[in-house]
C-alpha atoms as a PDB file:
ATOM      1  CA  UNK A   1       3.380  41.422  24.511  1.00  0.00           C
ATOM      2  CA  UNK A   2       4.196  38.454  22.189  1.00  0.00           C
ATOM      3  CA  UNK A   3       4.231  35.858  25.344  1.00  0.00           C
ATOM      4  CA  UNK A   4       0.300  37.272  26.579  1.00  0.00           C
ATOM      5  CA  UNK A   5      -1.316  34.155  24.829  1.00  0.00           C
ATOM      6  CA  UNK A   6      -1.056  31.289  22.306  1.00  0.00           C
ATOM      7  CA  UNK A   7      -2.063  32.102  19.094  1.00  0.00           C
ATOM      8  CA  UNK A   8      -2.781  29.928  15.763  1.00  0.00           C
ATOM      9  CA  UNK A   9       1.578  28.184  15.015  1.00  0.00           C
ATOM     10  CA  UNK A  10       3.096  29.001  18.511  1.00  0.00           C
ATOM     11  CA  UNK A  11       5.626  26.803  19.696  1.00  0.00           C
ATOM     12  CA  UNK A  12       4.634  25.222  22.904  1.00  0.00           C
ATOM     13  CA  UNK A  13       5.926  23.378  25.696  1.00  0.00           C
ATOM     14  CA  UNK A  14       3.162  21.038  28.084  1.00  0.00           C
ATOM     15  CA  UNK A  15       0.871  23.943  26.454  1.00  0.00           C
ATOM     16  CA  UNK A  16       3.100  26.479  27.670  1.00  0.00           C
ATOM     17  CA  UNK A  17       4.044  29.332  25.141  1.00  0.00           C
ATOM     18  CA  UNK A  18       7.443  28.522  24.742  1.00  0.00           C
ATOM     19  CA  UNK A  19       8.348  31.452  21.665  1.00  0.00           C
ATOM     20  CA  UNK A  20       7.053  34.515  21.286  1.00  0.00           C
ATOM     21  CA  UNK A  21       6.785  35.951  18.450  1.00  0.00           C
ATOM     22  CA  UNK A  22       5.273  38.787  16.542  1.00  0.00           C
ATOM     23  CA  UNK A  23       5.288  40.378  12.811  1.00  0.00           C
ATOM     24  CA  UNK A  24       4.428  43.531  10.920  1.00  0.00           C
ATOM     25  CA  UNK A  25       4.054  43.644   7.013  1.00  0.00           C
ATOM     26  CA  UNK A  26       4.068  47.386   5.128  1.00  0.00           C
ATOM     27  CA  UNK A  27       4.973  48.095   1.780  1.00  0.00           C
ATOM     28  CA  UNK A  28       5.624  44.348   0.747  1.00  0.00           C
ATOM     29  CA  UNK A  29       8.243  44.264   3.511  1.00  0.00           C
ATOM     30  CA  UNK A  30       7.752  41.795   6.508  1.00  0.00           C
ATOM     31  CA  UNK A  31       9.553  42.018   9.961  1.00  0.00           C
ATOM     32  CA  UNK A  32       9.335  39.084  12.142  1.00  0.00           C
ATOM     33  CA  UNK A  33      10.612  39.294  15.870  1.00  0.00           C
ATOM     34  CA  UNK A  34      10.755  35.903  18.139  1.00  0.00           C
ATOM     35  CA  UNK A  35      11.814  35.596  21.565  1.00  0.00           C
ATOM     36  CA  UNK A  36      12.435  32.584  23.198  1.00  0.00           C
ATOM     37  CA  UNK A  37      12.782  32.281  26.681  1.00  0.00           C
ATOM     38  CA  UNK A  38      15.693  30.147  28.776  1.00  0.00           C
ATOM     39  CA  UNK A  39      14.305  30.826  32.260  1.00  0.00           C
ATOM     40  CA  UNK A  40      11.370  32.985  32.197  1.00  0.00           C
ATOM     41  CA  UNK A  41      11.428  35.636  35.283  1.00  0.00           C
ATOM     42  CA  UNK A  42       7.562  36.910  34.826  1.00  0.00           C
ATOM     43  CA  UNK A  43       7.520  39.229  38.005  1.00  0.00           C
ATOM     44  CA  UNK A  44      10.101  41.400  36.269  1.00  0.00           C
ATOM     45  CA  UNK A  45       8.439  40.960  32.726  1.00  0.00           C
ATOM     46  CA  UNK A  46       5.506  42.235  34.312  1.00  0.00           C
ATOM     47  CA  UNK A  47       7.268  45.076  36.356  1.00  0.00           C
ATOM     48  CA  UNK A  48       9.300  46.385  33.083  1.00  0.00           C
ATOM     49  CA  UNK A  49       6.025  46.551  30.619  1.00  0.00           C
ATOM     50  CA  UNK A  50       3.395  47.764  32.989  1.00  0.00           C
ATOM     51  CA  UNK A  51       0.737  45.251  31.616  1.00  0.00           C
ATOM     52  CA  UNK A  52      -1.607  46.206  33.999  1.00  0.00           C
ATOM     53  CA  UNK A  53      -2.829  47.070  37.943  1.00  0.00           C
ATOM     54  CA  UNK A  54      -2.702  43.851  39.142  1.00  0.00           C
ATOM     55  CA  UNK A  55       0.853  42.824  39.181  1.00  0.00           C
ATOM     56  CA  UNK A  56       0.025  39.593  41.067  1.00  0.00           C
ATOM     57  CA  UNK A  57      -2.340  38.900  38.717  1.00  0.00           C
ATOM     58  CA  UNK A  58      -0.760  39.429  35.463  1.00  0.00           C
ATOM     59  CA  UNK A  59       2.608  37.392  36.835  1.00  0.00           C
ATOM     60  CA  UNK A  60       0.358  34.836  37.743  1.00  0.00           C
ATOM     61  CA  UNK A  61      -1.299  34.559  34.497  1.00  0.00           C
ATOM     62  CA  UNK A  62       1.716  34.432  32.669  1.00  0.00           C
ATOM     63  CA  UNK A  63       3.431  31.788  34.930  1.00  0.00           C
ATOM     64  CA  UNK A  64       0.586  29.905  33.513  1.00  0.00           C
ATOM     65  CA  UNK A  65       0.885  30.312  30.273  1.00  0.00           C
ATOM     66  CA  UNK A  66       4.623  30.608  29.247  1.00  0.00           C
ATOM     67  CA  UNK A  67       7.746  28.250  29.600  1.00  0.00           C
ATOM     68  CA  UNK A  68      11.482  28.551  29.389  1.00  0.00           C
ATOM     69  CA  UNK A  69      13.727  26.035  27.683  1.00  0.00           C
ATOM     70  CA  UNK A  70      15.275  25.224  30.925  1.00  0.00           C
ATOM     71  CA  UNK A  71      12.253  23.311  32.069  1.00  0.00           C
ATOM     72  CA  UNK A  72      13.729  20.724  29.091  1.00  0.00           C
ATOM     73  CA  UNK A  73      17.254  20.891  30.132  1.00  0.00           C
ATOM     74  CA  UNK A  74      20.796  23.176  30.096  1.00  0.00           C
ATOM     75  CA  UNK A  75      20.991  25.810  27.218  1.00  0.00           C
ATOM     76  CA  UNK A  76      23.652  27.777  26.925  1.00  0.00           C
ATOM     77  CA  UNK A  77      22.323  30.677  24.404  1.00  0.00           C
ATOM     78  CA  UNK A  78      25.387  30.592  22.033  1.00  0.00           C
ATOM     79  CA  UNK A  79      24.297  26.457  21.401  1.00  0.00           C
ATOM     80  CA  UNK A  80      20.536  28.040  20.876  1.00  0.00           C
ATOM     81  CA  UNK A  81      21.991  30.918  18.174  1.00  0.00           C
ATOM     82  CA  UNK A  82      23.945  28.140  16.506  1.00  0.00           C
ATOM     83  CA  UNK A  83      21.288  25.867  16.557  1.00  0.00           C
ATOM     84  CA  UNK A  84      18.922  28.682  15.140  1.00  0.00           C
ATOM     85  CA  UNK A  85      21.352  29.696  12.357  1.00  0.00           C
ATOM     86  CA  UNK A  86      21.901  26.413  11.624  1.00  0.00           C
ATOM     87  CA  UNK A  87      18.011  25.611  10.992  1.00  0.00           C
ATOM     88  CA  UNK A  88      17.430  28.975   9.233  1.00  0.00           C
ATOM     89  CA  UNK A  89      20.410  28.826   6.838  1.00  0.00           C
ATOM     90  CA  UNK A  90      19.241  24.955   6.136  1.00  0.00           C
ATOM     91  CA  UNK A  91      15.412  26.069   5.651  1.00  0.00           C
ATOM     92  CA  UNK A  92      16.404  28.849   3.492  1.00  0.00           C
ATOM     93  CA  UNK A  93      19.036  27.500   1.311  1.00  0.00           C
ATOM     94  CA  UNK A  94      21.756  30.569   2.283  1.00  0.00           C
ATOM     95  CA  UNK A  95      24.767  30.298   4.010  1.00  0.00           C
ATOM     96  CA  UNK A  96      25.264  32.867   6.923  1.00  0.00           C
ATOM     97  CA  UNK A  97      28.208  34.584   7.921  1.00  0.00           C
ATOM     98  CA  UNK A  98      29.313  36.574  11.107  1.00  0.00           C
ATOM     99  CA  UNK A  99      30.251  40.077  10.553  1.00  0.00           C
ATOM    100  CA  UNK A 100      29.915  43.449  11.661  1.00  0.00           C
ATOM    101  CA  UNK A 101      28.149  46.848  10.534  1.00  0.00           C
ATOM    102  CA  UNK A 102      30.250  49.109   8.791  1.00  0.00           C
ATOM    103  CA  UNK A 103      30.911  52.453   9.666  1.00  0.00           C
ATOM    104  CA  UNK A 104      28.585  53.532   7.224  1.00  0.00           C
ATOM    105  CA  UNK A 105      25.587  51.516   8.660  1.00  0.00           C
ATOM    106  CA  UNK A 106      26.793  52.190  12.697  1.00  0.00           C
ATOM    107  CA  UNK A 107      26.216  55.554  11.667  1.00  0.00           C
ATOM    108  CA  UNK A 108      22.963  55.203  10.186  1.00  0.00           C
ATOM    109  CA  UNK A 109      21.549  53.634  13.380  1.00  0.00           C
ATOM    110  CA  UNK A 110      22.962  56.245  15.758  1.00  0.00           C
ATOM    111  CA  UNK A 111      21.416  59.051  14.086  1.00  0.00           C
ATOM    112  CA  UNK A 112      18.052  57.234  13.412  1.00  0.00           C
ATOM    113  CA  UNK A 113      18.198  56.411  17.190  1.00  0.00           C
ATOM    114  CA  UNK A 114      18.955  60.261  18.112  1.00  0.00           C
ATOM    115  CA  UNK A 115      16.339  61.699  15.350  1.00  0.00           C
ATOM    116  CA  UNK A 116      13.508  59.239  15.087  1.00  0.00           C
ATOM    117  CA  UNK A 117      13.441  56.671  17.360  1.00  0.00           C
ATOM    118  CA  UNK A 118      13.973  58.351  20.674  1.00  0.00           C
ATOM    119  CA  UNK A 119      11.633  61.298  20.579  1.00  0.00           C
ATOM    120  CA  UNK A 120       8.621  61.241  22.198  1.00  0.00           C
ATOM    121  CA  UNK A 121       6.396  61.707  18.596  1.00  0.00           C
ATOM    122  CA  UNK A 122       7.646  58.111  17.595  1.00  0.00           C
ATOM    123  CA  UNK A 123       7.350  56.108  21.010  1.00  0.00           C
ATOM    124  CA  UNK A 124       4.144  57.530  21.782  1.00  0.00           C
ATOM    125  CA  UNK A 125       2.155  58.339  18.714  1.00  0.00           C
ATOM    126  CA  UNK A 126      -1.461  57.466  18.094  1.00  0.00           C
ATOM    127  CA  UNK A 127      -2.628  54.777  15.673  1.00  0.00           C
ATOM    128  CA  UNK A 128      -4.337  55.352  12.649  1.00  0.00           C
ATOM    129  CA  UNK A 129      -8.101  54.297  13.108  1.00  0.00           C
ATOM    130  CA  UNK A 130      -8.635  50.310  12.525  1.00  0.00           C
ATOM    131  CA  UNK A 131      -4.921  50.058  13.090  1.00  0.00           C
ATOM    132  CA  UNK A 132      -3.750  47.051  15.552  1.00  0.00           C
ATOM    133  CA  UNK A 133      -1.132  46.753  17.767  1.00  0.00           C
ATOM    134  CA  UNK A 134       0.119  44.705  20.231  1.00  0.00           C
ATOM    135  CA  UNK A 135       1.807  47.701  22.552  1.00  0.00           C
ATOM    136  CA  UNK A 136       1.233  47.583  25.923  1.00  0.00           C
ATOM    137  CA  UNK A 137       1.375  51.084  27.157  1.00  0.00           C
END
């Protein structure tokens, strides 16, 4: 789970993990995925990705270690997206624009949902040997 622990250029709060984030490179391609949490509820967190027996344990351990953007103040998340568009657009040199998937690409999605990412052989495969992961179950 990207919140577990701080590691080397995490954003923190009081020394709090305040985003979470995680990345996978293949094939000269890099995904990056962030999180960043308003008002942390860890019980549930805990609950939904079955970290491990102790329940009490892990919730504790993460109340420790993670905070939410509402210990800071009010966010409302469309101010954070702007805010994040904003930075990323001005970092990057690009200009972003809303807009919607076509048809074509809606399409796409749905039927690599239904084919690929839903069965069982995709959710639940072994890794290769010396492969890491950060998946919890």
């Amino acid at each position: 789970m990207c919140f577990d622990r701080p590691s080397a250029h995490e954003i923190l709060l009081r020394g709090r993990k305040l985003v979470g984030s995680a990345q996978v490179r293949r094939a000269g391609a890099l995904l990056q995925h962030g999180s960043i949490l308003t008002e942390p509820q860890m019980a549930t967190m805990v609950a939904c990705l079955q970290l491990e027996d102790d329940p009490i344990a892990a919730t504790r351990r993460l109340e420790a270690g993670v905070a939410g953007l509402a210990e800071v103040g009010s966010f409302e998340p469309a101010s954070i997206a702007r805010a994040l568009a904003q930075a990323f657009a001005g970092e990057f040199g690009v200009t972003l624009s809303h807009a919607c998937l076509t048809d074509a690409e809606s399409g796409a999605a749905r039927q690599l949902a239904q084919s690929k990412y839903r069965a069982f052989a995709w959710t639940q495969r072994p890794l290769a040997i010396g492969q890491k992961t950060t998946r919890t179950r």
